[in-house]
Protein backbone atom coordinates (compact mmCIF):
# COMPACT_ATOMS: atom_id res chain seq x y z
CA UNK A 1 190.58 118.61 77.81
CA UNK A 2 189.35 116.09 80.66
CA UNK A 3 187.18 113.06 79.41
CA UNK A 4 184.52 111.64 80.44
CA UNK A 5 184.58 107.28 80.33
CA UNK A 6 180.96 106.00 80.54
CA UNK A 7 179.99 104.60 83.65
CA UNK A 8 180.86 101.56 84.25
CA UNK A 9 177.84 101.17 87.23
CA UNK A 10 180.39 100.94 89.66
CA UNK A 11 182.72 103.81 89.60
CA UNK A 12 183.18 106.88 87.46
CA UNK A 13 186.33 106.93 85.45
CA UNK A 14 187.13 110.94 84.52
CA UNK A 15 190.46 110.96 81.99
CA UNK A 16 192.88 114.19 82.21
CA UNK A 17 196.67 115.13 81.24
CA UNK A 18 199.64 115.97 83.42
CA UNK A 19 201.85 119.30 82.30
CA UNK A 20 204.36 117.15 79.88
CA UNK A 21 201.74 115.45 78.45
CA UNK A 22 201.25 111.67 80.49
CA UNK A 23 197.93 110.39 81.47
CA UNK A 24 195.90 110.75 84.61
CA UNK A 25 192.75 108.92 85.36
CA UNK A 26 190.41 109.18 88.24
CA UNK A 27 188.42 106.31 89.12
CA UNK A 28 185.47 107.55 91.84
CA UNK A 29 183.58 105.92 94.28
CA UNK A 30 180.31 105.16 93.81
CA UNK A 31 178.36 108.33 95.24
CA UNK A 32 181.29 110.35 94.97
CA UNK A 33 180.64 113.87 93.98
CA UNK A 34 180.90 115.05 90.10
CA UNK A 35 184.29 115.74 88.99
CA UNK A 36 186.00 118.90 87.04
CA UNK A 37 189.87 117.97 87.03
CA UNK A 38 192.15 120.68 87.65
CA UNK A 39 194.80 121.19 85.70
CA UNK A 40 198.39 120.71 86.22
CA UNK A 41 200.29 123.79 86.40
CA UNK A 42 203.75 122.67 87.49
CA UNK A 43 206.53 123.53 85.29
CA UNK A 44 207.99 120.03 83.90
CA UNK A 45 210.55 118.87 81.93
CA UNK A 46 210.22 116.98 78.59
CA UNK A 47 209.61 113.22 79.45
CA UNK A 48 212.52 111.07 79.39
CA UNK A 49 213.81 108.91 75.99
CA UNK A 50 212.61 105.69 75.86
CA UNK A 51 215.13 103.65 77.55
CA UNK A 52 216.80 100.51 75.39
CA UNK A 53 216.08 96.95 75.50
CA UNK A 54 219.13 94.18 75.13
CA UNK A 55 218.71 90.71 74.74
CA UNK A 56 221.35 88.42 77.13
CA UNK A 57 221.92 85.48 74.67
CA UNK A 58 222.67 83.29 77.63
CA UNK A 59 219.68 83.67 79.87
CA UNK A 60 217.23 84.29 76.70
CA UNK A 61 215.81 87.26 78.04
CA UNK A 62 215.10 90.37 77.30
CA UNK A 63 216.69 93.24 79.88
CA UNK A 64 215.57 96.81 80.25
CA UNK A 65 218.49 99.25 80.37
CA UNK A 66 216.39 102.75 81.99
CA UNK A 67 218.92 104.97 83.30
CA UNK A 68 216.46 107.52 84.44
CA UNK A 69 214.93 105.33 87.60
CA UNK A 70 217.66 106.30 89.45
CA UNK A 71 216.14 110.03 89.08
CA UNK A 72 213.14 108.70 91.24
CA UNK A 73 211.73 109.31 94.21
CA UNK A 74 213.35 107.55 97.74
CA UNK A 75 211.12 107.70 100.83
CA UNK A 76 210.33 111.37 100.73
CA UNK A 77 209.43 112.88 103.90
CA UNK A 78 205.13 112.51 104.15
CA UNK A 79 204.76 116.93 103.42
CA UNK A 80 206.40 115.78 100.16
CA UNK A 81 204.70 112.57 99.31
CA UNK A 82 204.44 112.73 95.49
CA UNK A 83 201.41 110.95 95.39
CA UNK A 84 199.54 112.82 97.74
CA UNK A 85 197.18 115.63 96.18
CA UNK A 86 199.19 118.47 95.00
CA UNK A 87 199.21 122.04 97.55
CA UNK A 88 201.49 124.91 97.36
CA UNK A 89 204.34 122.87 99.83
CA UNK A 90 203.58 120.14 97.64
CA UNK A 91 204.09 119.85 93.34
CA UNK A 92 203.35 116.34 93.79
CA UNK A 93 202.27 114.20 90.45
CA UNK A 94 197.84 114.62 91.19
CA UNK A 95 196.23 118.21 90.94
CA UNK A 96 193.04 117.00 92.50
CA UNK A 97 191.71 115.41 95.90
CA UNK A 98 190.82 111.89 94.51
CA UNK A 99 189.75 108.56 95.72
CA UNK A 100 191.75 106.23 93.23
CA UNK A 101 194.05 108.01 90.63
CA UNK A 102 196.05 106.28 87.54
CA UNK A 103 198.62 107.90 85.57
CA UNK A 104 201.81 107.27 83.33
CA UNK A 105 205.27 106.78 85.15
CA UNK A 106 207.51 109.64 84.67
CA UNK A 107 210.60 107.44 84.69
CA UNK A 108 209.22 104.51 83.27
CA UNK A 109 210.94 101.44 82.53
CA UNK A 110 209.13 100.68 79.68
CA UNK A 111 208.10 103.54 77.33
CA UNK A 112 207.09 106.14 76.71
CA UNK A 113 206.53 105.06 73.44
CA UNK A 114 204.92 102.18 72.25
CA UNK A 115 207.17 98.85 71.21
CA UNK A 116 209.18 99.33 67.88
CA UNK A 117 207.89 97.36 64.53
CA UNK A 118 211.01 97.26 63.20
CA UNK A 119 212.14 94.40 65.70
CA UNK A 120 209.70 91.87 65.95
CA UNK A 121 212.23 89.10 67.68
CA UNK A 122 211.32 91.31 71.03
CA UNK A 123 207.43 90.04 71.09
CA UNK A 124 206.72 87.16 68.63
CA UNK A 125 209.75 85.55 71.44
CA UNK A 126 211.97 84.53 68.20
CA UNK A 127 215.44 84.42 69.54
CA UNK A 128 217.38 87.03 67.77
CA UNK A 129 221.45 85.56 65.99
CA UNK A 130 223.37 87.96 66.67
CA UNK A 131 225.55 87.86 69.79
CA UNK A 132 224.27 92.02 70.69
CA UNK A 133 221.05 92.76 69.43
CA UNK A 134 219.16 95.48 71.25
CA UNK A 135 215.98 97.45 70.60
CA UNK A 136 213.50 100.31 72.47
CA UNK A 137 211.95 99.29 75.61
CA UNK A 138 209.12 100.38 74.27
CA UNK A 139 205.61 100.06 76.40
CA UNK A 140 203.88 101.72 79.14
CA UNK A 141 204.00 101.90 83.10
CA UNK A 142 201.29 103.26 85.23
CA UNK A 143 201.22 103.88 89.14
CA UNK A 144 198.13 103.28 90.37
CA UNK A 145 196.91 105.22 93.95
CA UNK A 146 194.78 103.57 96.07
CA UNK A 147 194.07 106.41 98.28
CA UNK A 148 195.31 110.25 98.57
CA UNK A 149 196.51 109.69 102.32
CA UNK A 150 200.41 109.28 102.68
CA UNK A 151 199.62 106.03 105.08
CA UNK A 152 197.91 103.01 105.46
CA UNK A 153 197.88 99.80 102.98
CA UNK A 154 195.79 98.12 100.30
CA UNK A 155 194.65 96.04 103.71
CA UNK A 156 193.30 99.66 105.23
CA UNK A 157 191.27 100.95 102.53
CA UNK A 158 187.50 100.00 102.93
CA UNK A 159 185.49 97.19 100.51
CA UNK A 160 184.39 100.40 98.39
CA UNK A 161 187.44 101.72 97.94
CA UNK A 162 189.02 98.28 97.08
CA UNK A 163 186.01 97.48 94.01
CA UNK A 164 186.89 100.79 92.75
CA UNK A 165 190.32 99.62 92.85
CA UNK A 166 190.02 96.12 91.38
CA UNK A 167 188.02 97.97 88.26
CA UNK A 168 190.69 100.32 88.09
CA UNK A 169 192.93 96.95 87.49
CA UNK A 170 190.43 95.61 84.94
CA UNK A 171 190.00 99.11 82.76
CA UNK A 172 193.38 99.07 82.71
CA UNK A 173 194.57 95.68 82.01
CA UNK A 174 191.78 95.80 78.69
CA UNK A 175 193.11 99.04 77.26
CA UNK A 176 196.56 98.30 78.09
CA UNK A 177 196.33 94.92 76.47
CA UNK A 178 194.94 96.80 72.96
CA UNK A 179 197.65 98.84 72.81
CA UNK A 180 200.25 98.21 69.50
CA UNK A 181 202.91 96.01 70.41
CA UNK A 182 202.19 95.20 74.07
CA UNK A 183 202.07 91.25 74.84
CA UNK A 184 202.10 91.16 78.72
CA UNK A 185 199.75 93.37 81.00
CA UNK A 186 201.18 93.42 84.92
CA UNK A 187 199.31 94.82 87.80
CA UNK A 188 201.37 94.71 91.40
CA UNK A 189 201.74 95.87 94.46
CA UNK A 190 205.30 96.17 96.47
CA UNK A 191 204.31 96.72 99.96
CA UNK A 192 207.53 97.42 102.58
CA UNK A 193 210.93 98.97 102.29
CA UNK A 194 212.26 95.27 103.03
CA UNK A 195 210.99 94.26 99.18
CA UNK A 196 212.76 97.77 98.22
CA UNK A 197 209.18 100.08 98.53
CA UNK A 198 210.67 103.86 97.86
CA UNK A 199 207.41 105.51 98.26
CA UNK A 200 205.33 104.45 101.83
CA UNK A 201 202.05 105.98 100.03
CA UNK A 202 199.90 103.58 99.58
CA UNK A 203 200.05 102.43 95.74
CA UNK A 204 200.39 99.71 93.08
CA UNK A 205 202.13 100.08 89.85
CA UNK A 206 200.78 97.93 86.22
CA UNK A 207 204.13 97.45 83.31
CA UNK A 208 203.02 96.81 80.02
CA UNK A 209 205.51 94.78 78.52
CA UNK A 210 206.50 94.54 74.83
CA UNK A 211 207.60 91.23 75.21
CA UNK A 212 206.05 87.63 77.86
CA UNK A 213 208.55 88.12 80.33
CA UNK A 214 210.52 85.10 81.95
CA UNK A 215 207.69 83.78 84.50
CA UNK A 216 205.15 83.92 82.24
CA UNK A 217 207.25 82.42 79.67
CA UNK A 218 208.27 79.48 81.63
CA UNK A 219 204.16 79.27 82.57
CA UNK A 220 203.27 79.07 79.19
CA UNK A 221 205.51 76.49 78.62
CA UNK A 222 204.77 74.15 81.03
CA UNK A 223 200.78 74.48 79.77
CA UNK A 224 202.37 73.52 76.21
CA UNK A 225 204.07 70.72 77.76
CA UNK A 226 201.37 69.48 80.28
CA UNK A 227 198.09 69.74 78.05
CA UNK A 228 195.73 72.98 78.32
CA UNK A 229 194.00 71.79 81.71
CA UNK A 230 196.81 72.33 83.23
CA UNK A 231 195.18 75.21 85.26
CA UNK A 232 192.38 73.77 85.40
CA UNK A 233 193.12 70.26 86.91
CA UNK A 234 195.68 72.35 89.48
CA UNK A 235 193.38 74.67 90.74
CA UNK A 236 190.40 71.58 91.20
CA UNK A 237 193.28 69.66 93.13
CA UNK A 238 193.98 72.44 95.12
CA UNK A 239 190.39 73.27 96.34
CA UNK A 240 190.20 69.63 97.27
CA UNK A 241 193.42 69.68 99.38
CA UNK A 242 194.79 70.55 102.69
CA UNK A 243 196.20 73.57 102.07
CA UNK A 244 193.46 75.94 101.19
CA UNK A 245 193.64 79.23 103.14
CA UNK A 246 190.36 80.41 101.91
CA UNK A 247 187.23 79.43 99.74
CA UNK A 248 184.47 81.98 97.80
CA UNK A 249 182.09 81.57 95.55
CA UNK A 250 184.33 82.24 92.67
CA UNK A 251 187.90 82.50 93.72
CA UNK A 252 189.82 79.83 96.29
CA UNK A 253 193.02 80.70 98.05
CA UNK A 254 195.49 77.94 98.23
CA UNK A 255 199.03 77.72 99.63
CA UNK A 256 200.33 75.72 96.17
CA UNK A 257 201.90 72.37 96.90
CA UNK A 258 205.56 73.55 95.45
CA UNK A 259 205.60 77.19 97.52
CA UNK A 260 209.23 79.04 97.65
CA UNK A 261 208.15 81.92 99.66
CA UNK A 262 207.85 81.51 103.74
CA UNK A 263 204.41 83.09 103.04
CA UNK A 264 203.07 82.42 99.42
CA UNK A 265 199.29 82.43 98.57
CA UNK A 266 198.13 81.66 95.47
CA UNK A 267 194.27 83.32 94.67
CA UNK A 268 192.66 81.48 91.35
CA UNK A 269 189.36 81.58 89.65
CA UNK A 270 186.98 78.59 89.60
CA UNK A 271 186.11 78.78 86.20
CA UNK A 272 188.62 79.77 83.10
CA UNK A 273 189.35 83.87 83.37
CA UNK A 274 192.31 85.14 81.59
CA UNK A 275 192.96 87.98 83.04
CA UNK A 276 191.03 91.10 85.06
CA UNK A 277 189.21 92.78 82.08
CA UNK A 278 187.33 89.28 81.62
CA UNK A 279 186.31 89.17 85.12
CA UNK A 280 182.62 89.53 85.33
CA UNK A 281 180.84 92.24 88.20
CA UNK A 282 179.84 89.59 90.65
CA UNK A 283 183.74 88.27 90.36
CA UNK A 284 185.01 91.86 90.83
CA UNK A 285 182.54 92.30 94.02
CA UNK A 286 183.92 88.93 95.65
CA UNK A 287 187.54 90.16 94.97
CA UNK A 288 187.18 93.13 96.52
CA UNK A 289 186.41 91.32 99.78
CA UNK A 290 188.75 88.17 99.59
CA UNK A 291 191.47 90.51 98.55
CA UNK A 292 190.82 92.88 102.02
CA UNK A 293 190.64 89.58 103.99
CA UNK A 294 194.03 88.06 102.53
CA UNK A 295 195.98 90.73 103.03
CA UNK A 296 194.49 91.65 106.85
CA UNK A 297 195.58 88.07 106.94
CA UNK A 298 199.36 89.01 106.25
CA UNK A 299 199.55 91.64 108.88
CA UNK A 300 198.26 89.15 111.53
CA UNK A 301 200.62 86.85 111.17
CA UNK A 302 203.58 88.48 113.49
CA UNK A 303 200.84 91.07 114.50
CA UNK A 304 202.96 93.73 112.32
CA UNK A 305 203.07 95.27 108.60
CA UNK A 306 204.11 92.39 106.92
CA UNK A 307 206.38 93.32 103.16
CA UNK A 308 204.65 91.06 100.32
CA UNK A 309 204.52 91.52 96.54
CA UNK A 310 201.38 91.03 95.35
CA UNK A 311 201.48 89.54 91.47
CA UNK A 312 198.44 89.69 89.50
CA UNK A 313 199.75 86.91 86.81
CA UNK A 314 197.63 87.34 83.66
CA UNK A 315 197.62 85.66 80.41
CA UNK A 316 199.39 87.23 77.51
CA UNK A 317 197.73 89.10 74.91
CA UNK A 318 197.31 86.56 72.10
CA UNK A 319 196.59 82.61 71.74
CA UNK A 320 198.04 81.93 75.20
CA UNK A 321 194.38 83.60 76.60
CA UNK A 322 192.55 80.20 76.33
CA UNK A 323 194.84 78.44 78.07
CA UNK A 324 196.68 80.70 80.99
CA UNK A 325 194.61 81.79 83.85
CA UNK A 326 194.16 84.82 86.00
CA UNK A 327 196.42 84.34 89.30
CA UNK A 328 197.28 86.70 92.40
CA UNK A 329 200.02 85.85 93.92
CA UNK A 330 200.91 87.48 97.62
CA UNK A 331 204.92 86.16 98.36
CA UNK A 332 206.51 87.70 101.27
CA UNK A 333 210.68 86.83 102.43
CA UNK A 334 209.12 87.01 106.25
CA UNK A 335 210.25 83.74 107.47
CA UNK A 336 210.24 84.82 110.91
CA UNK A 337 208.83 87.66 112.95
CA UNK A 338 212.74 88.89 112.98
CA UNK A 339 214.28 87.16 109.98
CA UNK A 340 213.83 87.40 105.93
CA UNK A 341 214.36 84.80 103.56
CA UNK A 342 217.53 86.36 101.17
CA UNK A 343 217.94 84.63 97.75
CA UNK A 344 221.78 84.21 97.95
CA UNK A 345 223.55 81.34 96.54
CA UNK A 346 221.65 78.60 95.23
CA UNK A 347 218.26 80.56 94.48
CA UNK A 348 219.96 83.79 93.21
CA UNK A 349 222.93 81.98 91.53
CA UNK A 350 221.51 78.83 90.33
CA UNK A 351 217.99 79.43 90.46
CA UNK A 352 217.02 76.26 93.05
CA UNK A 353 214.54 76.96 95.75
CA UNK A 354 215.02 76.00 99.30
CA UNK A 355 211.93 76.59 100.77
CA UNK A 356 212.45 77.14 104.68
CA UNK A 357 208.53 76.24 105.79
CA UNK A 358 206.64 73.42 104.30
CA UNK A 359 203.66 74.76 102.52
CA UNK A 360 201.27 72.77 105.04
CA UNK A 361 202.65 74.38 107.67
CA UNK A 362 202.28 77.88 106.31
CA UNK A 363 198.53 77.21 105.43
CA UNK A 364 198.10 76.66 108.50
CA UNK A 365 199.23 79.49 109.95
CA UNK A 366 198.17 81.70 107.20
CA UNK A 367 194.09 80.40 108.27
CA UNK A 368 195.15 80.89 111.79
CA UNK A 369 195.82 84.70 110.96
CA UNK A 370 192.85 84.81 108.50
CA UNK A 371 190.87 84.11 111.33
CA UNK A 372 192.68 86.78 113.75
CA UNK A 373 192.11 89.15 111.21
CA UNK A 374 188.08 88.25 110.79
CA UNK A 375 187.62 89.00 114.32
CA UNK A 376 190.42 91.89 114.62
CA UNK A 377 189.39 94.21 112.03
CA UNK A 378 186.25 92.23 110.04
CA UNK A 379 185.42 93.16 105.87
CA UNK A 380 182.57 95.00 105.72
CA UNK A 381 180.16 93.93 102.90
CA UNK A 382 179.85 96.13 99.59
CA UNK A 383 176.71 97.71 99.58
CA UNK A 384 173.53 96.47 97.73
């Protein structure tokens, strides 16, 4: 039966089931009109097995074997758009007209069930002896639909629709983070078929690993190593530099000092916020803007849809929460209004950066386009 969340004074969050069984959440607009969900008559298979973790001694990570992503969806024709409201032409994955739906992956890479007791190498990050060990890749995977129109961007939607999207991201980093097993909630956004987008609908996706994969990992280690103002003294050092690209009240924007990416932005909290669910509602309102602005900022750069991956790098559910801080990072392999950055040789095979634009440089251009962009096609303010 649909459900009901209580209010959260900015959006109403209405909780329903797909026909084999996976989530579906509706998070409304404010104002937007009371909501029966319909229900979802399409006749669907069982969901998939939960596909199998192994652990590549070398590397010391863990690697998701899920067989059943190649099953997915590639760049549908727009009458078939999967995440477009379901019609007779179209048994796509939402019954209901919606302003921003959330709902379980049907060919997850993690799940659909929850991280497996029995092996508890996979999240306390104990290395496991034996030369083959494997386990479940247990966890969950959400897509998250910013819109029900088969075009447009994150950077099209208006500051309304992007709160209601930034609390979807905090409701669902805080009950994703309390469920058993998971140690790593991870919201983000693959925007262009150049970063290897199969769907053009506008969308984000949020993995809920059972394990702290390899980035955060490697973060956590280097707050070990450095002290635990590590984020602290780099973000004040930042906001004092050269290469900020934009400053809020509660969030600065800052090309960082050691940038791979030809465009890399780096969006960090004043104060200490671990992840999106410990954002407060003033924080949530000025991300709703800055997040608009930044990425309008992208698509002025070469005056064209620029591809980006947009990271939102939380801390991991346990001790590391008072020491790792909330991050968005936007990356994009544009180096040139007709050339990508590939990671061949040294950064694929041996992991060393080359970066091909000094991060000066691209904070300079990235203002340059923020400004474009303010003029172009200006934020409008949330309403009081």
């Amino acid at each position: 039966m649909p459900q009901q969340d209580q209010s959260t004074g900015v959006t109403r969050i209405t909780r329903t089931q797909l026909a084999d069984g996976r989530e579906l959440i509706y998070f409304d607009d404010p104002g937007s009109p009371e909501r029966v969900p319909s229900p979802d008559r399409r006749p669907l298979p069982p969901r998939p097995d939960t596909a199998q973790l192994r652990f590549d001694q070398l590397s010391g990570e863990w690697i998701s074997v899920a067989t059943t992503r190649q099953n997915r969806a590639f760049l549908p024709p727009a009458h078939l758009d999967p995440l477009a409201p379901q019609t007779e032409e179209n048994p796509s994955e939402v019954p209901d007209q919606y302003d921003v739906a959330v709902f379980e992956n049907k060919s997850p890479s993690f799940g659909p069930s929850l991280p497996d007791p029995s092996t508890p190498e996979v999240g306390t990050g104990a290395r496991p002896t034996e030369v083959f060990s494997a386990s479940t890749s247990g966890g969950r995977c959400e897509v998250v639909c910013f819109n029900p129109s088969s075009t447009g961007s994150f950077a099209s939607q208006t500051t309304v629709r992007a709160r209601t999207i930034v609390e979807a991201w905090a409701h669902r980093t805080q009950e994703l983070s309390a469920l058993p097993g998971i140690r790593q909630v991870f919201p983000f956004e693959n925007r262009g078929v150049e970063i290897g987008v199969t769907l053009h609908h506008p969308h984000g996706q949020i993995y809920s690993y059972p394990y702290v994969p390899a980035t955060m990992r490697r973060i956590c280690e280097s707050v070990e190593s450095y002290g635990p103002t590590l984020f602290a003294d780099l973000v004040d050092a930042e906001r004092n530099g050269t290469r900020v690209v934009l400053a809020g009240r509660y969030f600065t924007a800052y090309v960082p000092f050691a940038a791979r990416w030809p465009v890399e932005i780096h969006l960090a909290p004043h104060r200490h916020v671990p992840d999106l669910a410990a954002t407060t509602a003033a924080e949530r309102d000025e991300l709703a803007t800055i997040t608009l602005r930044l990425t309008r900022a992208l698509d002025a750069i070469y005056d064209a849809p620029l591809p980006y991956i947009g990271s939102w790098l939380q801390a991991p559910v346990g001790p590391e929460r008072d020491t790792v801080r909330l991050t968005w990072r936007l990356t994009s392999p544009r180096r040139a209004a007709d050339k990508l950055k590939y990671l061949a040789g040294s950064e694929s095979g041996m992991g060393a950066w080359i970066a091909d634009v000094s991060p000066e440089d691209g904070a300079a251009r990235l203002r340059d386009a923020l400004a474009k962009a303010d003029a172009t096609n200006p934020t409008e303010p949330l309403l009081p």
